[in-house]
N, C-alpha and C. Protein backbone atom coordinates (compact mmCIF):
# COMPACT_ATOMS: atom_id res chain seq x y z
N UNK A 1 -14.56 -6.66 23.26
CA UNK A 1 -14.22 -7.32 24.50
C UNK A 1 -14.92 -6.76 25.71
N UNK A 2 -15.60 -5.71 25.62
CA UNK A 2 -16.29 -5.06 26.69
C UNK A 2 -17.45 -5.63 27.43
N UNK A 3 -18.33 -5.55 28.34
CA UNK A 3 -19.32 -6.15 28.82
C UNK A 3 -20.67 -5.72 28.25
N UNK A 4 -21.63 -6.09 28.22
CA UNK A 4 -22.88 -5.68 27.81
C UNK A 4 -23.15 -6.44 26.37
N UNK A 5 -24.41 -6.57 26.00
CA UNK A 5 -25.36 -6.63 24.61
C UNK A 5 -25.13 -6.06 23.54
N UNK A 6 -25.26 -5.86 22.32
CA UNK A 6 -25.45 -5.62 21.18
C UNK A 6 -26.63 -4.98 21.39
N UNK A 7 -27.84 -5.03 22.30
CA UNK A 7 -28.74 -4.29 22.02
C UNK A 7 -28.46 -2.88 23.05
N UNK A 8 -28.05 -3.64 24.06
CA UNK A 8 -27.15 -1.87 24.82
C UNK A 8 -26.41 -0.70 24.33
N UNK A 9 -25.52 -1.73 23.42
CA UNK A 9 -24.67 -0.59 22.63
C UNK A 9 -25.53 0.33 21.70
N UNK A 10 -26.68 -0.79 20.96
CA UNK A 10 -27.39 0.02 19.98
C UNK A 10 -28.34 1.57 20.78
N UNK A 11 -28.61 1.22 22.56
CA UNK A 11 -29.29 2.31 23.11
C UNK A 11 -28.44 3.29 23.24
N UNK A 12 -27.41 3.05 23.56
CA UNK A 12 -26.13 4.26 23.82
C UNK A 12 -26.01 5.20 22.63
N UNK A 13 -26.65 4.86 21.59
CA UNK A 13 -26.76 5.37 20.49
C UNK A 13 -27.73 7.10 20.79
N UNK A 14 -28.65 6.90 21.29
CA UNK A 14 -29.07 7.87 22.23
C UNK A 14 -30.44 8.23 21.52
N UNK A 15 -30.33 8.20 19.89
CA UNK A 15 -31.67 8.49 18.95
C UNK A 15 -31.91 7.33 18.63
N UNK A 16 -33.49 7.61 19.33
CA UNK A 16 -34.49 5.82 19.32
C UNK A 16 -34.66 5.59 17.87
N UNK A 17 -34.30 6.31 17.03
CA UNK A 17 -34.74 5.46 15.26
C UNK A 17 -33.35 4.50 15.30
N UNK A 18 -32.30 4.55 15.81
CA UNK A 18 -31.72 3.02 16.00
C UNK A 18 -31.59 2.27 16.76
N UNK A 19 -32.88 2.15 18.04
CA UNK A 19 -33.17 1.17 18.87
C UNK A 19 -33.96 0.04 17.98
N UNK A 20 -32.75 -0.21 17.55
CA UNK A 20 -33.76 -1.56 16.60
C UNK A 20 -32.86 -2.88 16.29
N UNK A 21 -33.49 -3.93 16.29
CA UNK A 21 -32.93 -5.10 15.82
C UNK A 21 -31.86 -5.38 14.71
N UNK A 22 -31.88 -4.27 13.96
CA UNK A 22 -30.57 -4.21 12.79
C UNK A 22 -30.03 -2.92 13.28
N UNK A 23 -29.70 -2.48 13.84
CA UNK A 23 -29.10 -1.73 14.22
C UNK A 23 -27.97 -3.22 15.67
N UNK A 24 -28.84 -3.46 16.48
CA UNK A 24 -28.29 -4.74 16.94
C UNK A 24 -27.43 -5.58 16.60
N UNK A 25 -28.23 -5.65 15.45
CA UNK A 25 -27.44 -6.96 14.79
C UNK A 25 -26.01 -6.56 13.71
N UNK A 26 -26.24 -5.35 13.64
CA UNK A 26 -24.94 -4.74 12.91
C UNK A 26 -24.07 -4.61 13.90
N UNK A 27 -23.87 -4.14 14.82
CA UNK A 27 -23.10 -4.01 15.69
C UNK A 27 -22.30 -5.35 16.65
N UNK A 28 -23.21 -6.18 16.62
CA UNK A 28 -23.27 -7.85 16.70
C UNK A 28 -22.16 -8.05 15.64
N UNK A 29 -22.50 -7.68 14.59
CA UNK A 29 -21.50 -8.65 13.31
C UNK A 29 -20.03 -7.76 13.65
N UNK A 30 -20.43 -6.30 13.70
CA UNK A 30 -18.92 -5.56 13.63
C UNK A 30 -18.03 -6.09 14.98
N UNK A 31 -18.81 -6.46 16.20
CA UNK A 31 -17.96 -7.10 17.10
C UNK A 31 -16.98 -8.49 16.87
N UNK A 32 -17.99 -9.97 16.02
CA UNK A 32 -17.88 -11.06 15.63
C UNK A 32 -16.31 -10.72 14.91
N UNK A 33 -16.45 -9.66 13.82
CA UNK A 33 -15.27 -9.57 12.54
C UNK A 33 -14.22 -8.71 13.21
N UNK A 34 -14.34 -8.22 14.19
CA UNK A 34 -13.07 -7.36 14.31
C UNK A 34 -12.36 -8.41 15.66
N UNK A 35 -13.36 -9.11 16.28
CA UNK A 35 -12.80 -10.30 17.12
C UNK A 35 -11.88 -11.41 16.12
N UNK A 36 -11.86 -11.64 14.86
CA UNK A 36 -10.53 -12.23 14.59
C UNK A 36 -9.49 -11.47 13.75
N UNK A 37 -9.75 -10.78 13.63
CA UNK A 37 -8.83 -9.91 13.47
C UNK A 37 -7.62 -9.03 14.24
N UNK A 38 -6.53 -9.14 13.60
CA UNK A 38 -5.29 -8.10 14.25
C UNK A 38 -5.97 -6.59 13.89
N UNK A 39 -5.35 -5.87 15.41
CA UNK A 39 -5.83 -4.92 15.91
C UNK A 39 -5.98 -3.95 14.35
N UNK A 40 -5.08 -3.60 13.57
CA UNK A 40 -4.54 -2.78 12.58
C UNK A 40 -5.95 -3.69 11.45
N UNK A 41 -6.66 -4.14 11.41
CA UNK A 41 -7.23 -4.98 10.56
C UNK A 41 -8.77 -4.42 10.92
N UNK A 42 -9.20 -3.98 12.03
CA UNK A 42 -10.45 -4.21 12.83
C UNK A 42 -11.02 -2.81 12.21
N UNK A 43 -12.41 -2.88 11.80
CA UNK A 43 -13.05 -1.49 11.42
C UNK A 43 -13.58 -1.10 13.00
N UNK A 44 -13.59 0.61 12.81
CA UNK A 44 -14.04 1.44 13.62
C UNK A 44 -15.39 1.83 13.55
N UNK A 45 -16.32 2.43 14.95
CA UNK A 45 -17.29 2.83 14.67
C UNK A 45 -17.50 3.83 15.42
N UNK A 46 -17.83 5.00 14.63
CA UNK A 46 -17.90 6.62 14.82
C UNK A 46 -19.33 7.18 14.82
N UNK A 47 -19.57 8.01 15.81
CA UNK A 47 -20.54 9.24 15.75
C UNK A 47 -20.00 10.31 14.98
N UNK A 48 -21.11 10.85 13.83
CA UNK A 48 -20.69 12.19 13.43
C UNK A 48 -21.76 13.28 13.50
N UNK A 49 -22.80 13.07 14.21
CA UNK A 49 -23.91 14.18 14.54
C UNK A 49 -23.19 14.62 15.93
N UNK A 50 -23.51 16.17 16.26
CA UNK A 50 -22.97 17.09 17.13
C UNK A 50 -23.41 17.21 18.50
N UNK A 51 -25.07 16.57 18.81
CA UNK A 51 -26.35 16.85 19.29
C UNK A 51 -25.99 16.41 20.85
N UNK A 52 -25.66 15.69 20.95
CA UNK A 52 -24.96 15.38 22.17
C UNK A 52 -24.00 16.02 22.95
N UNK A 53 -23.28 15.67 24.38
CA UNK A 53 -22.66 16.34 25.19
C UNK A 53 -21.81 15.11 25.53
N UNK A 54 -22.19 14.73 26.37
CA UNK A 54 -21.36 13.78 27.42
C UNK A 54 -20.17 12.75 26.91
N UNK A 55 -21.18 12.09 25.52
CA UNK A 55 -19.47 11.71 25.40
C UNK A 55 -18.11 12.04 24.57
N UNK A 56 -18.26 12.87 24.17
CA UNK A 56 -17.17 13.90 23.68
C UNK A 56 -16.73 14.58 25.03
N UNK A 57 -17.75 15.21 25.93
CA UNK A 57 -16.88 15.63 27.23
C UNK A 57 -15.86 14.02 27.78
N UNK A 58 -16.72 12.75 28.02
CA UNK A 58 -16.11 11.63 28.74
C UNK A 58 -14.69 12.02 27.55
N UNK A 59 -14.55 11.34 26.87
CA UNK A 59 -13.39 11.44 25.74
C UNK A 59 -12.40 12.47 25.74
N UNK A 60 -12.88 13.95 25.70
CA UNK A 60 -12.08 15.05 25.77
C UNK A 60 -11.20 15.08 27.38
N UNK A 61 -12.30 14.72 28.38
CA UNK A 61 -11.69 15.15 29.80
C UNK A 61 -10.39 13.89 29.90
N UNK A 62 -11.03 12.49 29.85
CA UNK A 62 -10.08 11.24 29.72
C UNK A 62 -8.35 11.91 29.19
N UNK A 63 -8.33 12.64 28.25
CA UNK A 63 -7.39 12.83 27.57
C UNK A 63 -6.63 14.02 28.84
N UNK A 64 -7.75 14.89 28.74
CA UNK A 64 -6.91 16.03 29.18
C UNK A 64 -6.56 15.69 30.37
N UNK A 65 -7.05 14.57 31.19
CA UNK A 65 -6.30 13.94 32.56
C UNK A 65 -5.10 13.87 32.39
N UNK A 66 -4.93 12.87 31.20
CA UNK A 66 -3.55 12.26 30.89
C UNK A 66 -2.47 13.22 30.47
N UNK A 67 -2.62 14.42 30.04
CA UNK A 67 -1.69 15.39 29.21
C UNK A 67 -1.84 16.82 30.34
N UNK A 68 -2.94 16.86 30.94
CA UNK A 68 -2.86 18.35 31.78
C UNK A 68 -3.96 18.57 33.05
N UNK A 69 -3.34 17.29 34.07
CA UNK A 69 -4.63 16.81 35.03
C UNK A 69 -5.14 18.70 35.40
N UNK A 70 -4.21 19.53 35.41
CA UNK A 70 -4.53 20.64 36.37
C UNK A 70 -5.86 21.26 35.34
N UNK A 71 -5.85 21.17 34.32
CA UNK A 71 -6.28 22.10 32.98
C UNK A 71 -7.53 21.08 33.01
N UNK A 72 -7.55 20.26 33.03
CA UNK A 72 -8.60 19.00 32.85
C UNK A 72 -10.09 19.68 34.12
N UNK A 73 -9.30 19.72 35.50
CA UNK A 73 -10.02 20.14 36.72
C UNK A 73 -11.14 21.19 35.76
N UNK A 74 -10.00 22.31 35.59
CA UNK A 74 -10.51 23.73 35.30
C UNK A 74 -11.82 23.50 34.64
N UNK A 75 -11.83 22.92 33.42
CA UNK A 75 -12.35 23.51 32.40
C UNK A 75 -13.91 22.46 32.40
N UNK A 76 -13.45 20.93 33.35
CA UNK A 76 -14.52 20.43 33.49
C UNK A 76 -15.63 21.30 34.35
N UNK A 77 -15.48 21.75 35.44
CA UNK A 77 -16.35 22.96 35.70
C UNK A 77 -16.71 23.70 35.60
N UNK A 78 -15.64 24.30 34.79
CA UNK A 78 -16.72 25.43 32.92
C UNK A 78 -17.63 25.12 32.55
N UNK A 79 -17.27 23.32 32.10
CA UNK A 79 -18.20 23.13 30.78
C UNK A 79 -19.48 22.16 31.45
N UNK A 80 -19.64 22.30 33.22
CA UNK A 80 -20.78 21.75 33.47
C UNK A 80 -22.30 21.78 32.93
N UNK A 81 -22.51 23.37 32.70
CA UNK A 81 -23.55 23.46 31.76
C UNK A 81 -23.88 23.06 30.83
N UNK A 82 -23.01 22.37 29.73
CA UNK A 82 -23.15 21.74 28.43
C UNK A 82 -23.04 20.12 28.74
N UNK A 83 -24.38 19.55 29.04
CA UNK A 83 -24.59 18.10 29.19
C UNK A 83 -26.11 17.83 28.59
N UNK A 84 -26.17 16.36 28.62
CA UNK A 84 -27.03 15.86 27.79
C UNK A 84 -28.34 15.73 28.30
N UNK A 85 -28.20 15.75 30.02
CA UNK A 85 -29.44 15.86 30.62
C UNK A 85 -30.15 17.10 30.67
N UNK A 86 -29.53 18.38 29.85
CA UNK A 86 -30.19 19.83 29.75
C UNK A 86 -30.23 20.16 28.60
N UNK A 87 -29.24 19.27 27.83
CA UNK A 87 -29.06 19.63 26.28
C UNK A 87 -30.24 20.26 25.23
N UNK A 88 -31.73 19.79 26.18
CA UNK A 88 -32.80 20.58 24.91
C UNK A 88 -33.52 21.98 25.44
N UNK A 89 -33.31 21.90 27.03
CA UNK A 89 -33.89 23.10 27.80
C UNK A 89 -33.07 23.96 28.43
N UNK A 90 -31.58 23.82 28.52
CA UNK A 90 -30.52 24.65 28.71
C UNK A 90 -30.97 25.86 28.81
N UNK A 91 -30.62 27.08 29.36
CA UNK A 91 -30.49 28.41 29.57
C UNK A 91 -29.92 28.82 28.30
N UNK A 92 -30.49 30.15 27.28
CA UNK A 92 -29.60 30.36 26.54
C UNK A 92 -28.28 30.82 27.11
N UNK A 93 -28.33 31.59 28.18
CA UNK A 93 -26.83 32.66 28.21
C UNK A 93 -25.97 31.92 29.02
N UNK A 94 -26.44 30.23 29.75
CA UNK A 94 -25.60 29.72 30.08
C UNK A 94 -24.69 28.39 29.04
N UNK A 95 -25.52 28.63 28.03
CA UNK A 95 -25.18 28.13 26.79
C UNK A 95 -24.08 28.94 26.01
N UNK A 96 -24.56 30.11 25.81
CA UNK A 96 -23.75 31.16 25.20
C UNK A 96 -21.91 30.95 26.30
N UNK A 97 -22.03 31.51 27.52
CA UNK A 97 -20.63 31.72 28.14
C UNK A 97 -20.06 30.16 28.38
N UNK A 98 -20.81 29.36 28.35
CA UNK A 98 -19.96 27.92 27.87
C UNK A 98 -19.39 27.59 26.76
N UNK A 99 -20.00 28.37 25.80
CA UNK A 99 -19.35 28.53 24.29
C UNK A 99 -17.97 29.22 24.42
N UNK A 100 -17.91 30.23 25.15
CA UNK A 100 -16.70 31.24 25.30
C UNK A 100 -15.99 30.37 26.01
N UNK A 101 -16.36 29.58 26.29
CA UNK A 101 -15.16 28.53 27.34
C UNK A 101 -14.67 27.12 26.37
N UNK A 102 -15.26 27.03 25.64
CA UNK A 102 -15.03 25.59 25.06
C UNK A 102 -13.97 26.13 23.83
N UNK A 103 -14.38 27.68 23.36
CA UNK A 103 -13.56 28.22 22.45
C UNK A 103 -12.24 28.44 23.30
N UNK A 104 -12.00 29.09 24.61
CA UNK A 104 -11.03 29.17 25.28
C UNK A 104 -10.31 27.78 25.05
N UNK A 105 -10.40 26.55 25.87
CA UNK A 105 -10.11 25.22 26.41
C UNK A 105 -9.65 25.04 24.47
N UNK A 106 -9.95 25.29 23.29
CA UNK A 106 -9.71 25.03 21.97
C UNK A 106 -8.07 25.65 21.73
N UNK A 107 -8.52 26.89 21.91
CA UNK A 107 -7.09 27.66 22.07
C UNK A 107 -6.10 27.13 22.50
N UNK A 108 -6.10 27.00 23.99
CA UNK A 108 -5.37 26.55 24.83
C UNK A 108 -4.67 25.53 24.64
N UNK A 109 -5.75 24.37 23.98
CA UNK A 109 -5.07 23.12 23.14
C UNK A 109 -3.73 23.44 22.32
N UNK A 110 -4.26 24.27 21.65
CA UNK A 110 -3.82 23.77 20.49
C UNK A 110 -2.33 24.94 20.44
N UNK A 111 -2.11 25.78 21.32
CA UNK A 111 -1.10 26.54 21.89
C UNK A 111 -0.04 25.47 22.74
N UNK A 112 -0.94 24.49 23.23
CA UNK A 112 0.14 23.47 24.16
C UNK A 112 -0.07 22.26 23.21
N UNK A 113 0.23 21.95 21.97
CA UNK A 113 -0.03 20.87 21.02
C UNK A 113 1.29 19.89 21.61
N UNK A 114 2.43 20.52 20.63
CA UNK A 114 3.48 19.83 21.27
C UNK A 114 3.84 19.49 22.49
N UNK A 115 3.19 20.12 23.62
CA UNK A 115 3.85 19.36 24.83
C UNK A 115 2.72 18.23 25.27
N UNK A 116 1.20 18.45 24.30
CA UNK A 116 0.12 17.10 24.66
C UNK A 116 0.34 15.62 23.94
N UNK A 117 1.09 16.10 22.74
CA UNK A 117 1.22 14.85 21.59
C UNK A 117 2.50 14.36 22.65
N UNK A 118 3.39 15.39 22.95
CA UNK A 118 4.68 14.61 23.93
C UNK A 118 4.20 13.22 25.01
N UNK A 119 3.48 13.82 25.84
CA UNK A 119 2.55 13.01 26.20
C UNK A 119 2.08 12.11 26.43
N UNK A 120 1.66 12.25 24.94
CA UNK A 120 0.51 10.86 24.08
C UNK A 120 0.55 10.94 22.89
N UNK A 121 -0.12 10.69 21.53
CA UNK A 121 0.27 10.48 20.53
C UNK A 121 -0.25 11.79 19.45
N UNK A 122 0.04 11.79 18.78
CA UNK A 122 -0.81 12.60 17.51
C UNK A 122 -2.29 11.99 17.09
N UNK A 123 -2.13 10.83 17.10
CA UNK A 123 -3.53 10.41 17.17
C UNK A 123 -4.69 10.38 18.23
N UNK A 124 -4.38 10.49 19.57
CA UNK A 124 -5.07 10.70 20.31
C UNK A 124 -5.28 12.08 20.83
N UNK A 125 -4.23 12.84 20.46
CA UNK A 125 -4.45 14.67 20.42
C UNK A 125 -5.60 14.94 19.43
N UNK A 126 -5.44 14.25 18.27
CA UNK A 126 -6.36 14.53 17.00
C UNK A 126 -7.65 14.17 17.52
N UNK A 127 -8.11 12.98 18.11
CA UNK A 127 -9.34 12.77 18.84
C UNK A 127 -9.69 13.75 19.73
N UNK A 128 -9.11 14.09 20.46
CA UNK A 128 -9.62 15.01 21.58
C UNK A 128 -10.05 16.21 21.02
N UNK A 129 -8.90 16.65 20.04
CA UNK A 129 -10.03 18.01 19.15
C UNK A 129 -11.16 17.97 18.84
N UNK A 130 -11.11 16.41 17.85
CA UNK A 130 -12.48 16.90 17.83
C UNK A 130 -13.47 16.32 18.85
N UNK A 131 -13.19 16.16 19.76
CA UNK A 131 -14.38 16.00 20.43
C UNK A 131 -14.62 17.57 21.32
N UNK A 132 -13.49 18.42 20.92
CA UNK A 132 -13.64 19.66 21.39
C UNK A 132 -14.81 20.15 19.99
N UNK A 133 -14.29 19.81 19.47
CA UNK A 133 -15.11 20.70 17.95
C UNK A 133 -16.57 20.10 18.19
N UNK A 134 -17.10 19.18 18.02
CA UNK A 134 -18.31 18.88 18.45
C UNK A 134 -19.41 19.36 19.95
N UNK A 135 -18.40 19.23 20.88
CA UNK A 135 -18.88 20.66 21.79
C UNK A 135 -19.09 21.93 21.49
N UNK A 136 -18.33 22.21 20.78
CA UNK A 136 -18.63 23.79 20.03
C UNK A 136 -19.33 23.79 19.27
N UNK A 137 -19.89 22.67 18.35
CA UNK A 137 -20.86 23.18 17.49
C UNK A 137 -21.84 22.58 17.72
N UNK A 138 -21.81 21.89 18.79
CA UNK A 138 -23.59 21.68 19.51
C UNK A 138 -23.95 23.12 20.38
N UNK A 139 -22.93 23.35 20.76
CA UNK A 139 -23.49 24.63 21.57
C UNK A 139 -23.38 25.17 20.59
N UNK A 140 -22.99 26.23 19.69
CA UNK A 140 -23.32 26.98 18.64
C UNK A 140 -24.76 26.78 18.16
N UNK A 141 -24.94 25.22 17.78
CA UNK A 141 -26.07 24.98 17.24
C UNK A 141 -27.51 25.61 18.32
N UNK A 142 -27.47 25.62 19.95
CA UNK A 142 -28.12 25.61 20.78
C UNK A 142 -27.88 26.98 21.42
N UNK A 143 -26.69 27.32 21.07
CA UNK A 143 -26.70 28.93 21.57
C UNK A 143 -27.03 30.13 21.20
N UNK A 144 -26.81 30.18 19.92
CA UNK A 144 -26.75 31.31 18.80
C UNK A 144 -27.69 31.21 17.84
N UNK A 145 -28.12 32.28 17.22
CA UNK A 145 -28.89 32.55 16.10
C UNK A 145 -28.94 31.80 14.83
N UNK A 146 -27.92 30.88 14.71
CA UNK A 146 -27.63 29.98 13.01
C UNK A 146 -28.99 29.43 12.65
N UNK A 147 -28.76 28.93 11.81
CA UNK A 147 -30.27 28.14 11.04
C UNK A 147 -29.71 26.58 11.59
N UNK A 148 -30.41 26.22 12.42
CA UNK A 148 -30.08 24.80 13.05
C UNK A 148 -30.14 23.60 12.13
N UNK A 149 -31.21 23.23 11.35
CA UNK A 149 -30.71 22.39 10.56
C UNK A 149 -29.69 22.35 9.14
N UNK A 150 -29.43 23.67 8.53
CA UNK A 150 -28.53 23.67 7.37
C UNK A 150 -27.21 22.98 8.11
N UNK A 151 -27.32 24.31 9.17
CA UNK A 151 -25.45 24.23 9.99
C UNK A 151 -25.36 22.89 10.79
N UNK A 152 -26.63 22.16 11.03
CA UNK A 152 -26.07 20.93 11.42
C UNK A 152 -25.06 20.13 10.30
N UNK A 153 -26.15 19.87 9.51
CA UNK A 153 -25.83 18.94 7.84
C UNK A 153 -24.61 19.34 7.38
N UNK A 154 -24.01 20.51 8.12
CA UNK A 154 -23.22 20.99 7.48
C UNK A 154 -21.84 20.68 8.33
N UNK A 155 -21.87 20.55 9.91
CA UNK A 155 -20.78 19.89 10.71
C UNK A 155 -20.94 18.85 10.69
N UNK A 156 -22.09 17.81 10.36
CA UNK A 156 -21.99 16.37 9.87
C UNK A 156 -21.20 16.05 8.57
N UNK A 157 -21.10 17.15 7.95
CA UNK A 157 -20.47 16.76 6.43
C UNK A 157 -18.93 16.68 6.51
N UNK A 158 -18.41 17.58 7.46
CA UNK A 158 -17.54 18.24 8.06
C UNK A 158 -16.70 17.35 8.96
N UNK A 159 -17.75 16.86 9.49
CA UNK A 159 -16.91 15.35 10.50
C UNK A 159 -17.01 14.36 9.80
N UNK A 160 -17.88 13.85 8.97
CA UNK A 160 -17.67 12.57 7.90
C UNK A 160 -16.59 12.70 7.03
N UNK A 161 -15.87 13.80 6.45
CA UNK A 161 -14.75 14.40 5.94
C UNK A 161 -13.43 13.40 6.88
N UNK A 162 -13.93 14.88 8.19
CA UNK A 162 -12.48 14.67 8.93
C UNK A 162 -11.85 13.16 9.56
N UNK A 163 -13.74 12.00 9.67
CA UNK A 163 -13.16 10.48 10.32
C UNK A 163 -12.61 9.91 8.70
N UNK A 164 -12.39 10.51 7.17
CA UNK A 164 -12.35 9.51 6.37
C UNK A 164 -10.89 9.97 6.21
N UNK A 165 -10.78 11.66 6.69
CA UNK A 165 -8.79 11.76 6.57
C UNK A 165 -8.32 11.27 7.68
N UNK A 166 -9.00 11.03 9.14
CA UNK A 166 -8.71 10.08 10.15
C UNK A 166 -7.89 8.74 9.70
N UNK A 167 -8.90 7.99 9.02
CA UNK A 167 -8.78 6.44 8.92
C UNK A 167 -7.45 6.38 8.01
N UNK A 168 -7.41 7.12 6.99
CA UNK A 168 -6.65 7.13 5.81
C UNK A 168 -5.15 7.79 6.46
N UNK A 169 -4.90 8.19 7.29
CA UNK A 169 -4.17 9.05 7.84
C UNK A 169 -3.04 7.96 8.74
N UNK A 170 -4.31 7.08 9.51
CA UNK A 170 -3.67 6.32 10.90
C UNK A 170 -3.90 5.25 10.70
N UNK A 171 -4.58 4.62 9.25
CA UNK A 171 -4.47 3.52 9.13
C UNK A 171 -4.83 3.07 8.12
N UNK A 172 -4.60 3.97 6.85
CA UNK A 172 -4.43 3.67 5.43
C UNK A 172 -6.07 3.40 4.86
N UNK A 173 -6.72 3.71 5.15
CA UNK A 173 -8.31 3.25 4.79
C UNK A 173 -8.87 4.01 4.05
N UNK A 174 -9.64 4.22 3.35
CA UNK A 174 -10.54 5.02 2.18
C UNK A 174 -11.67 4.83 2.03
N UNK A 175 -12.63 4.25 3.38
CA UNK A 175 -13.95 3.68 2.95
C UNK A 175 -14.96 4.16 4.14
N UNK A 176 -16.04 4.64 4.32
CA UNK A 176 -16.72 5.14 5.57
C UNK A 176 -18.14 4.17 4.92
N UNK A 177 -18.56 3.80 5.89
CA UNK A 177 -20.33 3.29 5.47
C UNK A 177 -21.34 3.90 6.79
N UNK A 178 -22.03 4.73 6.00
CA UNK A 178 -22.98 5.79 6.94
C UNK A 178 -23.75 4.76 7.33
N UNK A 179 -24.59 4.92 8.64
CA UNK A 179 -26.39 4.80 8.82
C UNK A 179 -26.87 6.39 9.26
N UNK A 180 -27.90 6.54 8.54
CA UNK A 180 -28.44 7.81 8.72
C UNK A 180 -29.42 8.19 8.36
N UNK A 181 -30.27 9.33 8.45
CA UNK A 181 -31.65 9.46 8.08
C UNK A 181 -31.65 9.44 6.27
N UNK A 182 -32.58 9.43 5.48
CA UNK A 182 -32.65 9.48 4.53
C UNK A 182 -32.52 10.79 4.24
N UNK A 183 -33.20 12.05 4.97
CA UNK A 183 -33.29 13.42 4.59
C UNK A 183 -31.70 13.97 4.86
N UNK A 184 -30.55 13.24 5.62
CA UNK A 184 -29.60 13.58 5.57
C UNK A 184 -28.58 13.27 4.87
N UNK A 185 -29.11 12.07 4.09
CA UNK A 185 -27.67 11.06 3.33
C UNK A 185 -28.18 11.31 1.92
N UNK A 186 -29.28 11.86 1.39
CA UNK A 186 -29.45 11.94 0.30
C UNK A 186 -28.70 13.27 -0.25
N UNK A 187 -28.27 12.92 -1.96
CA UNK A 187 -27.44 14.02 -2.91
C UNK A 187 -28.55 15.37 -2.75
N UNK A 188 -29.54 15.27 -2.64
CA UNK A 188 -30.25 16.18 -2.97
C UNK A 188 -31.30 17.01 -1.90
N UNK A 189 -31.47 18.01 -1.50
CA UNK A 189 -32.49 18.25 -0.27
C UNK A 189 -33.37 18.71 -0.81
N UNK A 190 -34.53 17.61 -0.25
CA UNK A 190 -36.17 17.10 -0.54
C UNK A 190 -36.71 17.22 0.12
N UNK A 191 -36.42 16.29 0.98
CA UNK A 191 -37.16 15.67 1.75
C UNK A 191 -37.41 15.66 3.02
N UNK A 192 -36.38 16.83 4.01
CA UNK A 192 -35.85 17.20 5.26
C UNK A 192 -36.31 18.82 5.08
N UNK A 193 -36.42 19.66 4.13
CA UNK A 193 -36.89 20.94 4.31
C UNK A 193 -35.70 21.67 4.54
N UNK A 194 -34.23 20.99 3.89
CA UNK A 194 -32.75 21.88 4.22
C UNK A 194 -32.53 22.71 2.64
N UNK A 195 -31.68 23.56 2.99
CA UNK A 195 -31.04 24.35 1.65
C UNK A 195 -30.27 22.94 1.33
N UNK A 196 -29.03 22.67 1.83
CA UNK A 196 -28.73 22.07 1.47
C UNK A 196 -28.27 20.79 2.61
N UNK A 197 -27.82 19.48 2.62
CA UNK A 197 -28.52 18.51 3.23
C UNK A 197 -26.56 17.77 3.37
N UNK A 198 -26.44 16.83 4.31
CA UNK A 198 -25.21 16.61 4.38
C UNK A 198 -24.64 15.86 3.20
N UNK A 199 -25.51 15.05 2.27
CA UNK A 199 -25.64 14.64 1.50
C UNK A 199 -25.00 15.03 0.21
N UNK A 200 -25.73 16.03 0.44
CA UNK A 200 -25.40 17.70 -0.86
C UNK A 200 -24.17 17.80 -0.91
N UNK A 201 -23.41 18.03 0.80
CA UNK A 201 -21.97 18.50 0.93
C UNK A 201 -21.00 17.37 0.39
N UNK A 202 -21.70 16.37 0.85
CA UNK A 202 -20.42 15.15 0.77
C UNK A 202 -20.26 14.90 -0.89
N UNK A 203 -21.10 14.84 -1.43
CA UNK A 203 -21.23 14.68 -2.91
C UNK A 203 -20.63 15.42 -3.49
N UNK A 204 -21.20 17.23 -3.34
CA UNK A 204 -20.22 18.02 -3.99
C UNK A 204 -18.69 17.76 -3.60
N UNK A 205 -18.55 17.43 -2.51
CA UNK A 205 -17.04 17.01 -2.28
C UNK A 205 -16.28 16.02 -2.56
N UNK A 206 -16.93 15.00 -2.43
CA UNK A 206 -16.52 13.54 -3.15
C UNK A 206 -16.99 13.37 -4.28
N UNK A 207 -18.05 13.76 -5.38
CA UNK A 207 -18.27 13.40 -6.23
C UNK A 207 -19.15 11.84 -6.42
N UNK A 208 -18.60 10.91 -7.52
CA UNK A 208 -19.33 9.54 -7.49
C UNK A 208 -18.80 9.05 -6.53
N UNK A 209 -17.38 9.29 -5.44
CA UNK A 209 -16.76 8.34 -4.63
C UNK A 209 -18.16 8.35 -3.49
N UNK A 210 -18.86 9.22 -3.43
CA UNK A 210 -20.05 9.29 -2.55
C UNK A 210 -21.32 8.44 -3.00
């Protein structure tokens, strides 16, 4: 019901390998089918790469308005450093003490759980985590010493997990359908130059359901 194109939505996507006409046009159809459908009926559509900033901050702050305007202020001016317009040339050590803050603002959550779900729901507390968790492990990924592509493949495997106990959780579902690079969705790492590939994870974890 929102304003804009099918090909807008596909730019918001942010990585130009799905500025494309089927990428368009998928998003086109998922609008068409969830428009006759009751709300409880309508499929969802999720980011699970980390690489980004802004909209996990838009998402996380939205929430923390609603459950802790004072805490919301705070921590958005912590986490000014971690955005998408610096996201590849960032400062390391202003990368690093934004990490110590996003781990703080995690804590803090999850110490005031019950009085945020009071609130608002369990399901929208559960969103806001992770859009805390994805701040943390883009900065991890950008702050610290890790091997950047294993430990990516490896919080992608990690969040494709957590949206399939999501769906199944809040709305009985058992089915995820990726788009993704080939070097990341494949059982086996080939072809990307990873130990092991998100592919790898989900398989060993799901088995043939993958």
């Amino acid at each position: 019901g929102g304003s804009g194109t099918a090909k807008d939505a596909a730019k918001a996507i942010g990585f130009t390998i799905y500025h494309t006409e089927e990428m368009a046009a998928l998003l086109s159809w998922m609008r068409t089918f969830n428009e006759q459908r009751d709300a409880k009926d309508q499929i969802h559509f999720y980011g699970f790469d980390m690489q980004r900033y802004d909209h996990n901050k838009s998402g996380l702050f939205a929430y923390l308005k609603k459950v802790d305007p004072t805490f919301a202020t705070k921590y958005e001016k912590l986490l000014t450093n971690l955005n998408d317009q610096t996201v590849y040339d960032q400062k390391i050590a202003l990368v690093q003490e934004a990490l110590t803050h996003i781990k703080s603002l995690m804590e803090q959550m999850k110490q005031n759980q019950s009085a945020y779900i009071a609130k608002s729901s369990v399901k929208e507390y559960e969103l806001a985590t992770a859009f805390t968790e994805s701040i943390k492990q883009n900065a991890t990924l950008r702050g610290t010493n890790t091997n950047y592509g294993n430990t990516r493949d490896r919080y992608m495997a990690d969040k494709v997990m957590w949206i399939l106990s999501f769906e199944k959780k809040h709305y009985g579902r058992n089915n995820l359908f990726i788009a993704g690079h080939n070097g990341h969705i494949e059982k086996t790492s080939t072809s990307a130059g990873l130990t092991t590939c998100m592919g790898a994870h989900l398989a060993k974890a799901l088995g043939d359901q993958y």
